[in-house]
N, C-alpha and C. Protein backbone atom coordinates (compact mmCIF):
# COMPACT_ATOMS: atom_id res chain seq x y z
N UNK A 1 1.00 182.66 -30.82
CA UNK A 1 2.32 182.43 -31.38
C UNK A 1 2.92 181.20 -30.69
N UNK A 2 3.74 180.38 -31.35
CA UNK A 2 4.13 179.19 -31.05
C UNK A 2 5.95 179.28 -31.34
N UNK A 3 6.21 178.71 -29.95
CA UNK A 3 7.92 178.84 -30.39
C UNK A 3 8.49 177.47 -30.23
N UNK A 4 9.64 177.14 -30.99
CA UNK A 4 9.88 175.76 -30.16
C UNK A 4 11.23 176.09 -30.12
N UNK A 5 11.97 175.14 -28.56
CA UNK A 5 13.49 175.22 -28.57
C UNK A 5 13.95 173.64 -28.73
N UNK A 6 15.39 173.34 -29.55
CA UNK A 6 15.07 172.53 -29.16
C UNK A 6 16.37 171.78 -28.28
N UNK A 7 16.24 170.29 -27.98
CA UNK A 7 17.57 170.06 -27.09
C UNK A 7 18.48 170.75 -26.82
N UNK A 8 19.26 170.91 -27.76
CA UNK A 8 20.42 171.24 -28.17
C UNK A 8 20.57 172.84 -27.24
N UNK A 9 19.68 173.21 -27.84
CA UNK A 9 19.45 174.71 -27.31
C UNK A 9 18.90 174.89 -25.83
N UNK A 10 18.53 173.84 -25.46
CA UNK A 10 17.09 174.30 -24.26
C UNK A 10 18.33 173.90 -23.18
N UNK A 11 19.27 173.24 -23.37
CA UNK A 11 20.49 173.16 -22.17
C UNK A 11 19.72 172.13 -21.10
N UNK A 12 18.67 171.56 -21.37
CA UNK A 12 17.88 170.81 -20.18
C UNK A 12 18.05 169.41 -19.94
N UNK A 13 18.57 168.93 -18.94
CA UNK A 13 18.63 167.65 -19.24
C UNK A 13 17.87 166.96 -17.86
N UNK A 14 16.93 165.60 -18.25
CA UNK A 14 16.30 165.21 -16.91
C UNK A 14 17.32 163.83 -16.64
N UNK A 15 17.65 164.27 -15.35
CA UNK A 15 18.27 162.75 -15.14
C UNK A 15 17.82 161.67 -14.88
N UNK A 16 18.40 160.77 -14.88
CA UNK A 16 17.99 159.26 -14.21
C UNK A 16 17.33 159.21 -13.20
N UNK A 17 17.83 160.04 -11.74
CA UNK A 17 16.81 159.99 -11.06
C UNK A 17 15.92 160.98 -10.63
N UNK A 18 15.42 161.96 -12.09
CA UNK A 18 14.48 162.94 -11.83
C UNK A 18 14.84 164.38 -11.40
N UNK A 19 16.24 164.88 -11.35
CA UNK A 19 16.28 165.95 -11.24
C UNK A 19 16.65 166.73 -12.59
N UNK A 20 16.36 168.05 -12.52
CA UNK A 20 16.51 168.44 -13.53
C UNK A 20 17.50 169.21 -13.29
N UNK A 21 18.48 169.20 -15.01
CA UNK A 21 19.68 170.39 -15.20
C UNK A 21 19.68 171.15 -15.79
N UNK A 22 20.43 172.26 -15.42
CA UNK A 22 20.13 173.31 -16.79
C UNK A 22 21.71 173.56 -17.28
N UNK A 23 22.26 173.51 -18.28
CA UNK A 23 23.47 173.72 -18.96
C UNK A 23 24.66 173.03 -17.66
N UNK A 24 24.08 171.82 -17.28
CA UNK A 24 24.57 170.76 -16.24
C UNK A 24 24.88 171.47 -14.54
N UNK A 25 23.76 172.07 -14.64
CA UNK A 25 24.19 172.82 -13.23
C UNK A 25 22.81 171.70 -12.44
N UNK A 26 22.31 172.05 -11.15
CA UNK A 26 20.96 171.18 -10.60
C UNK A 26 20.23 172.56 -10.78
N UNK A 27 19.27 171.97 -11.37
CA UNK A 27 17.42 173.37 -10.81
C UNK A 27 17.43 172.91 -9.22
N UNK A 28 17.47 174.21 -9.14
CA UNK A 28 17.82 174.04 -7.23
C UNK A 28 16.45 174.66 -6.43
N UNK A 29 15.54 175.48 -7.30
CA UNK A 29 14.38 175.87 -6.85
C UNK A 29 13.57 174.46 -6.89
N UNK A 30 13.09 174.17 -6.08
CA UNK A 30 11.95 173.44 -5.76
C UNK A 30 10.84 173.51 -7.31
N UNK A 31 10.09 174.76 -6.41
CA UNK A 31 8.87 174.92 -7.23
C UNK A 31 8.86 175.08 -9.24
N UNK A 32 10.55 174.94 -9.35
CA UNK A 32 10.80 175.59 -10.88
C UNK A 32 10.99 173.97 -11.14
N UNK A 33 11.91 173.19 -10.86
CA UNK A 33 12.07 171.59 -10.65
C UNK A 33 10.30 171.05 -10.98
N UNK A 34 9.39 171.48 -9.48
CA UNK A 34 8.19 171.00 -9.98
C UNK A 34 6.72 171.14 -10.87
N UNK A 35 7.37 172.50 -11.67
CA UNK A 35 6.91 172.95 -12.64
C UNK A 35 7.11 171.93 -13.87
N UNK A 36 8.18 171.97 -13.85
CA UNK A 36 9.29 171.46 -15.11
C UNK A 36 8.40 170.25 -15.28
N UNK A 37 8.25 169.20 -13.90
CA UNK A 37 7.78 167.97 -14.30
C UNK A 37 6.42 167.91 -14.30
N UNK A 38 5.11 169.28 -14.23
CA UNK A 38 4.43 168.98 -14.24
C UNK A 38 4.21 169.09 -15.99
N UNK A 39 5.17 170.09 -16.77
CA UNK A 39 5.10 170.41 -18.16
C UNK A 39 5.33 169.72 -19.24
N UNK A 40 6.03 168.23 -18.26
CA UNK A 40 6.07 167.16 -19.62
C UNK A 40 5.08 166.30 -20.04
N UNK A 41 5.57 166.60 -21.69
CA UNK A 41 4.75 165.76 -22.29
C UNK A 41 5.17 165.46 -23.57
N UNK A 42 4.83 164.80 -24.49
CA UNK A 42 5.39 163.82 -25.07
C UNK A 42 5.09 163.80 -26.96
N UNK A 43 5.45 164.18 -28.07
CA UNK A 43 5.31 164.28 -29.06
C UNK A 43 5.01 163.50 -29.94
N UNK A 44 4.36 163.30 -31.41
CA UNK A 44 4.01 162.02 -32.08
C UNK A 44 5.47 161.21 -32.40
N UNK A 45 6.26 161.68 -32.29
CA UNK A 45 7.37 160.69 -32.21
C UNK A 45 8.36 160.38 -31.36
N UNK A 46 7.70 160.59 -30.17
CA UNK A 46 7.91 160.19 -28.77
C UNK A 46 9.09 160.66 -28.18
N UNK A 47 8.73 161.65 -29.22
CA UNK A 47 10.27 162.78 -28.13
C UNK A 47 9.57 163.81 -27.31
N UNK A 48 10.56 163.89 -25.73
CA UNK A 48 9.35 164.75 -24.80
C UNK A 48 9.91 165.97 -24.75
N UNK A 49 8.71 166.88 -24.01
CA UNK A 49 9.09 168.47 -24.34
C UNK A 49 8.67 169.17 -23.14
N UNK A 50 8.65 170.20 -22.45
CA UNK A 50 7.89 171.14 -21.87
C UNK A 50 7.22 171.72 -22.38
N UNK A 51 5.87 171.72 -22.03
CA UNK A 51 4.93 172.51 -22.89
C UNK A 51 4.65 173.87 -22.07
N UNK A 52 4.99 174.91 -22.24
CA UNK A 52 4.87 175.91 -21.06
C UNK A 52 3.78 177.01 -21.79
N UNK A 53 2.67 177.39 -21.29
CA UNK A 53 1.49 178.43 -21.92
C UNK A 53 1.76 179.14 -20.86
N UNK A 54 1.54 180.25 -21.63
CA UNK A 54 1.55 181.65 -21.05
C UNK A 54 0.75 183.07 -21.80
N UNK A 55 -0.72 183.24 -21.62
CA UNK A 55 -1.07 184.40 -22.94
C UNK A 55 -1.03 184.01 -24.09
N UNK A 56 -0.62 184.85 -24.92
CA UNK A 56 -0.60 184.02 -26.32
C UNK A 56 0.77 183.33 -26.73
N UNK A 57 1.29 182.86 -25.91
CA UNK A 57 2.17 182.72 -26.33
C UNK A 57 2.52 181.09 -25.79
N UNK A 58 3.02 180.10 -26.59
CA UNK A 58 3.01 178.30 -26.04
C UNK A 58 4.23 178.24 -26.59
N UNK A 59 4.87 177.25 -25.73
CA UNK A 59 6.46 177.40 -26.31
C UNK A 59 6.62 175.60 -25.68
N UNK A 60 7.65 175.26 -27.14
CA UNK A 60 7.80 173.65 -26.97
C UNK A 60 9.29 173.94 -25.99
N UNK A 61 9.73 173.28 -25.04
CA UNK A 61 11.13 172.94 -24.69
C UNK A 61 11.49 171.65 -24.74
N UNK A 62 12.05 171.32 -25.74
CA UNK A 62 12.96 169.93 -25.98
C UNK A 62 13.44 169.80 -24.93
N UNK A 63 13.89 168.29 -24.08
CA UNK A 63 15.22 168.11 -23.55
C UNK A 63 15.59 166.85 -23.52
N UNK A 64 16.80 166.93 -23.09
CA UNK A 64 17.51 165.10 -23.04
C UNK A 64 17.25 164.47 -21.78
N UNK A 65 16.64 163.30 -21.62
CA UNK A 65 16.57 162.77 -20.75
C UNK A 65 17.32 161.28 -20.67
N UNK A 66 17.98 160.97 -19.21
CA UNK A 66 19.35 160.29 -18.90
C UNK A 66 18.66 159.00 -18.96
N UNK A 67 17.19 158.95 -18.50
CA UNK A 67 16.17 157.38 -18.54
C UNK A 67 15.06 157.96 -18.44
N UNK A 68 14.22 157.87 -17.57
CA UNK A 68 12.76 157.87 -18.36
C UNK A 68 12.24 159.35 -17.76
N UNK A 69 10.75 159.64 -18.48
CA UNK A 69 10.48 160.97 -18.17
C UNK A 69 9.37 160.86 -16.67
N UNK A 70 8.98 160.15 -16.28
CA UNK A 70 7.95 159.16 -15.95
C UNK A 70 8.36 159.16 -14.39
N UNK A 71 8.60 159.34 -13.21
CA UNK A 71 8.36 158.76 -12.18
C UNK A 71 7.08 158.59 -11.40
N UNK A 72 6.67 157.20 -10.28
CA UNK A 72 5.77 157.23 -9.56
C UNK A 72 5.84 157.94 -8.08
N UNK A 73 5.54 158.46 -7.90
CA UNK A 73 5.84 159.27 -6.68
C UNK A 73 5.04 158.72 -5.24
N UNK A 74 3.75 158.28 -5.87
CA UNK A 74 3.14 157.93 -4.97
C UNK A 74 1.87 156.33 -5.62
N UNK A 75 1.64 155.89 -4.50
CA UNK A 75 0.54 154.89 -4.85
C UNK A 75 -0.15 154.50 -3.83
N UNK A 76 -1.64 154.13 -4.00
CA UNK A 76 -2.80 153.88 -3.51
C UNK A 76 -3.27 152.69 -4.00
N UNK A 77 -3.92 151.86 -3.13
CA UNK A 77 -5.31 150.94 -3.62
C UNK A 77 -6.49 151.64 -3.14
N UNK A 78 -7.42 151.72 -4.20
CA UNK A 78 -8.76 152.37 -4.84
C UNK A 78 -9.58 151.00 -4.43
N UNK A 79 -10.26 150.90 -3.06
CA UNK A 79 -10.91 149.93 -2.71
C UNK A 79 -12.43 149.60 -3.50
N UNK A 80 -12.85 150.68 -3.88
CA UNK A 80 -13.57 151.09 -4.87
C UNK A 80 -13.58 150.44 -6.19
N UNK A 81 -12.48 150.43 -6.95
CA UNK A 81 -12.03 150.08 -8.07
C UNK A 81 -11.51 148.50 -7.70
N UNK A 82 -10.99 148.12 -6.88
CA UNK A 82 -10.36 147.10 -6.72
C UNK A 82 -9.09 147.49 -7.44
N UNK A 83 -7.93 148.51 -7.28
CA UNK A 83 -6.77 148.53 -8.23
C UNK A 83 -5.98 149.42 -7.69
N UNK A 84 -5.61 149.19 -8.32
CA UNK A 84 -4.06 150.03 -7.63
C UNK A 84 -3.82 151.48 -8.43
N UNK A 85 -3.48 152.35 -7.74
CA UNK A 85 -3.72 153.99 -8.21
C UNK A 85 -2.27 154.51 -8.57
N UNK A 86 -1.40 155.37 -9.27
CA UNK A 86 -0.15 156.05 -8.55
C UNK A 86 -0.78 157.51 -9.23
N UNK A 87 0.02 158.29 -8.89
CA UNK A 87 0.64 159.62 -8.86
C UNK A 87 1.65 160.01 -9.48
N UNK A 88 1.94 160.33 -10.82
CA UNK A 88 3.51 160.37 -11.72
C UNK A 88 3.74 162.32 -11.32
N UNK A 89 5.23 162.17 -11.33
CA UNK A 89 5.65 163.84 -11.56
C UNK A 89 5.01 164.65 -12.03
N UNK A 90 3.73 163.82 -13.33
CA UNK A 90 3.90 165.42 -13.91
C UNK A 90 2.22 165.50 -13.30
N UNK A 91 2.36 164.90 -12.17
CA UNK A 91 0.52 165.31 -11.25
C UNK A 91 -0.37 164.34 -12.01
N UNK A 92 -0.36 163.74 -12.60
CA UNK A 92 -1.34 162.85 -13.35
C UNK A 92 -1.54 161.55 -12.97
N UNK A 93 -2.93 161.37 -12.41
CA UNK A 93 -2.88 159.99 -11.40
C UNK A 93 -3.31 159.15 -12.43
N UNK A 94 -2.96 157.69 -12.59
CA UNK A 94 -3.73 156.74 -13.52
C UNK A 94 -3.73 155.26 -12.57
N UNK A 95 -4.14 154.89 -13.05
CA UNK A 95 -4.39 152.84 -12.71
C UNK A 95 -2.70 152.45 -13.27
N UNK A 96 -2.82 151.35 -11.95
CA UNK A 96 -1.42 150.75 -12.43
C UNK A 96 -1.55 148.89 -12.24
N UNK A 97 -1.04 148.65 -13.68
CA UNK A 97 -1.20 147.33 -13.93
C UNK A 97 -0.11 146.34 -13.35
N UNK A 98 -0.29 145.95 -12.38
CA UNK A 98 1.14 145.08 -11.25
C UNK A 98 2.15 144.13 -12.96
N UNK A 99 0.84 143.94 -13.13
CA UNK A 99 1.90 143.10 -14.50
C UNK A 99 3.12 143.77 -15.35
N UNK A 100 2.88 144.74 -15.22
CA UNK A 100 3.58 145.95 -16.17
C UNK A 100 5.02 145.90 -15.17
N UNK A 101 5.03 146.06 -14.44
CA UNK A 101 6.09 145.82 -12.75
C UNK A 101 7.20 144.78 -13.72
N UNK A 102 8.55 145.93 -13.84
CA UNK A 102 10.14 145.14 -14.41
C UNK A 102 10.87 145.49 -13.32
N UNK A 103 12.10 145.28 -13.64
CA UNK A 103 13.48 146.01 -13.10
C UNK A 103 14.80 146.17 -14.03
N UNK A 104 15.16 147.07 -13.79
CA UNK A 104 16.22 146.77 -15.22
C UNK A 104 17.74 146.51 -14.62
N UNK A 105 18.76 146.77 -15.14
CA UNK A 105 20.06 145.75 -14.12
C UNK A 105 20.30 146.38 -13.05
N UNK A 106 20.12 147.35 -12.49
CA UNK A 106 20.76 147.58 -11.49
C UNK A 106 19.38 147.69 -10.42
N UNK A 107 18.31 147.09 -10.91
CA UNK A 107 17.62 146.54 -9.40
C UNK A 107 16.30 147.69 -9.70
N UNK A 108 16.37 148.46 -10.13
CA UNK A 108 15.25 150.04 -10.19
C UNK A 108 14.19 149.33 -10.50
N UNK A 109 12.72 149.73 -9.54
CA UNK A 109 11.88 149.18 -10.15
C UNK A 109 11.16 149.67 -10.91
N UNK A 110 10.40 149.82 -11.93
CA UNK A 110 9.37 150.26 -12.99
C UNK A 110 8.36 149.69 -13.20
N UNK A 111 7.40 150.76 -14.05
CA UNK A 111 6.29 149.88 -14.32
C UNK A 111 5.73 150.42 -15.84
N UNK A 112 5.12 150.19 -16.41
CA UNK A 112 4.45 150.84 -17.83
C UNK A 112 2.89 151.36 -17.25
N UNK A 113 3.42 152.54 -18.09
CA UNK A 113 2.11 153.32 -17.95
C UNK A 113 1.31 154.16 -18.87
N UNK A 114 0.32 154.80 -18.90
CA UNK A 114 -0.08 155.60 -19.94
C UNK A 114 0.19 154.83 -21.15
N UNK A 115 0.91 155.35 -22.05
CA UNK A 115 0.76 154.78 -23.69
C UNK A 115 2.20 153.56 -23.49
N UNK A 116 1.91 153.10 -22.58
CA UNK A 116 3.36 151.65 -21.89
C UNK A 116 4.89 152.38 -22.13
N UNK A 117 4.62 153.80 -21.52
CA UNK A 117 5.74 154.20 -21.06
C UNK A 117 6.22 153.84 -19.90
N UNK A 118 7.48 153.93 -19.44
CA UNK A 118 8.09 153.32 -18.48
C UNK A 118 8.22 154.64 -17.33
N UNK A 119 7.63 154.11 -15.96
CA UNK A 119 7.61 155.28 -14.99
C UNK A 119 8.47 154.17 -13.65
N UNK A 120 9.17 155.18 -13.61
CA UNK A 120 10.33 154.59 -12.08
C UNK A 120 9.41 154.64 -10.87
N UNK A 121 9.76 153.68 -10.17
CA UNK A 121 9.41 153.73 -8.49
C UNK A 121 10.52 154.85 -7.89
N UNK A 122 9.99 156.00 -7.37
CA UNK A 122 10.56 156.58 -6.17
C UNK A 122 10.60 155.45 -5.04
N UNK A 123 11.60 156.01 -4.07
CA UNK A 123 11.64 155.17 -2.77
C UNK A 123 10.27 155.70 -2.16
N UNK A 124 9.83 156.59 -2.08
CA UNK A 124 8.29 156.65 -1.03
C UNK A 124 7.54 155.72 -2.00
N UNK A 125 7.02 155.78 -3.24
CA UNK A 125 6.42 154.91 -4.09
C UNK A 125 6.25 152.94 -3.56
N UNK A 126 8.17 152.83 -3.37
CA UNK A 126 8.83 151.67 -2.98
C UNK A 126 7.98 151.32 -1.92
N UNK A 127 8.28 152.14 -0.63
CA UNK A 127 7.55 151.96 0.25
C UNK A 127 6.43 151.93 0.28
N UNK A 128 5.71 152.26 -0.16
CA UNK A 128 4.19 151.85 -0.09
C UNK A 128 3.50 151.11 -0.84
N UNK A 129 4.18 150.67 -2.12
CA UNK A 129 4.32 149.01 -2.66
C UNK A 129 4.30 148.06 -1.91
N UNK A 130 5.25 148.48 -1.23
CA UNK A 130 5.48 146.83 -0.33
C UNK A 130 4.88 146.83 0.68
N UNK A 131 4.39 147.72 1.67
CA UNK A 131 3.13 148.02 2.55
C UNK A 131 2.26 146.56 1.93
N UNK A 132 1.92 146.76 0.87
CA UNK A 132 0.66 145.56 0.23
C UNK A 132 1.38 144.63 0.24
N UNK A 133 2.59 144.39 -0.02
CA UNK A 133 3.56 142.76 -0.12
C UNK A 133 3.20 141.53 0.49
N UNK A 134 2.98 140.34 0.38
CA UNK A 134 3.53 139.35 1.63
C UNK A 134 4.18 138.53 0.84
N UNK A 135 5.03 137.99 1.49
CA UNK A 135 6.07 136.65 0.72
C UNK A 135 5.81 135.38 1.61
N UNK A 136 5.40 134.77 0.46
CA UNK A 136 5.24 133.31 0.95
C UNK A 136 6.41 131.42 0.45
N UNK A 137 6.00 130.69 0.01
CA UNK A 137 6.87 130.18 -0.45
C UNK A 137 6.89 130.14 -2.35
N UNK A 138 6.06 130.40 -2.32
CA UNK A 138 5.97 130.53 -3.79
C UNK A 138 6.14 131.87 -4.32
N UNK A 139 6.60 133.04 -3.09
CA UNK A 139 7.08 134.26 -3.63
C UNK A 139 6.09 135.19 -3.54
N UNK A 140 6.09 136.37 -4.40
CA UNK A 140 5.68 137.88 -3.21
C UNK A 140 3.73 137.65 -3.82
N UNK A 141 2.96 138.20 -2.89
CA UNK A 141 1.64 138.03 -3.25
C UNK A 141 1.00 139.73 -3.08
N UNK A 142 0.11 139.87 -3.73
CA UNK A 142 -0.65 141.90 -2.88
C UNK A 142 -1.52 141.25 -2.26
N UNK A 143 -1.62 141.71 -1.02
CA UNK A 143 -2.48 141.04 0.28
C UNK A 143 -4.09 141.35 -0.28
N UNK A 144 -4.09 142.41 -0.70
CA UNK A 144 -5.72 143.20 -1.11
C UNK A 144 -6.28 142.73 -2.04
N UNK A 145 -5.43 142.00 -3.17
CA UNK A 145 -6.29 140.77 -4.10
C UNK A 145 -5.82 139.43 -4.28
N UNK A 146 -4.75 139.22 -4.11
CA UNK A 146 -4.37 138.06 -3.62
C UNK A 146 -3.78 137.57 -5.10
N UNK A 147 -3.31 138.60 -6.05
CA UNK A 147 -2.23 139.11 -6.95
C UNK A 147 -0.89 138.29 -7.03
N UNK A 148 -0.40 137.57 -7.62
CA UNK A 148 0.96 136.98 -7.57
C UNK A 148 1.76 137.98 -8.56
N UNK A 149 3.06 138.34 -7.83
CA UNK A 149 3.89 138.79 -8.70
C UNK A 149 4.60 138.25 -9.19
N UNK A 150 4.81 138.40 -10.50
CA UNK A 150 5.83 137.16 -11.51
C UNK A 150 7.20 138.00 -11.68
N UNK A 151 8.12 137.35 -10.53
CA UNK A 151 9.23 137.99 -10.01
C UNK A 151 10.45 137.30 -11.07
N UNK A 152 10.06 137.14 -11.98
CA UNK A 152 11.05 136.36 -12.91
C UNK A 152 11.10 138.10 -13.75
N UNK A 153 10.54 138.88 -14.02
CA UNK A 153 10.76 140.29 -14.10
C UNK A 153 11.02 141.01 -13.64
N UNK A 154 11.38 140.75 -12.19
CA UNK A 154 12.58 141.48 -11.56
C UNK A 154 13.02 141.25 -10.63
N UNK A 155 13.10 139.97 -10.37
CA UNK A 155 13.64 139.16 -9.16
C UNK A 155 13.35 139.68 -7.86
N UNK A 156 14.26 140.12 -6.93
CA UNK A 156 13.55 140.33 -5.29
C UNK A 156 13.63 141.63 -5.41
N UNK A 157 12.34 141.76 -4.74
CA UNK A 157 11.73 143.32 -4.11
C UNK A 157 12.62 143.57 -3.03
């Protein structure tokens, strides 16, 4: 059996910077918070949902989100691969393309991912971005391939 709720109803809203609400209160449990973001995912018309299985029973949860569904939580270089790795909320590690790397006005950095959805830099993320950084005169370089960032997409790190 298949149920769906949707926005309106599901009272859920993800904010801007990743926490979740329920009928505007904070999800204050941890582990219910990191459920939530491991359950998103995303519909053919790119509205996202919680997909929660349980027995026979799969249930869609609509919700509103304040900016994107997407954060990076964490990142690696894959010496292996030669590339750069992250870690998004909902546990799903992929390759990350430095080119994809914006900021939007108030400085947040992002990047496109998966189907060139937009996933936020957490500050631990931040930090270990710039771990790889060096700035020279022609501006920021990744030490591990020798990568120029084209900072005209989001000016200073």
């Amino acid at each position: 059996m298949s149920r769906v709720v949707s926005q309106e109803q599901s009272g859920l809203v993800l904010t801007r910077q990743g926490t979740w609400l329920y009928q505007g209160s904070p999800v204050e449990n941890p582990r219910i918070s990191a459920y939530f973001h491991r359950c998103i995912q995303k519909d053919e018309e790119g509205k996202y949902f919680l997909k929660n299985q349980g027995g026979d029973m799969d249930e869609c949860v609509y919700f509103q989100k304040e900016g994107t569904a997407y954060f990076i939580e964490n990142l690696y270089f894959d010496e292996m691969e030669e590339a750069f790795r992250v870690l998004l909320n909902t546990g799903i590690q992929t390759s990350l393309d430095l080119r994809t790397l914006y900021a939007d006005m108030d400085g947040s950095l992002y990047a496109r991912i998966l189907d060139r959805d937009a996933a936020l830099f957490t500050s631990a993320a931040l930090q270990n971005l710039a771990s790889f950084l060096e700035e020279d005169e022609q501006g920021y370089f990744v030490r591990a391939t020798g990568q120029r960032l084209d900072h005209a997409n989001f000016g200073t790190l």
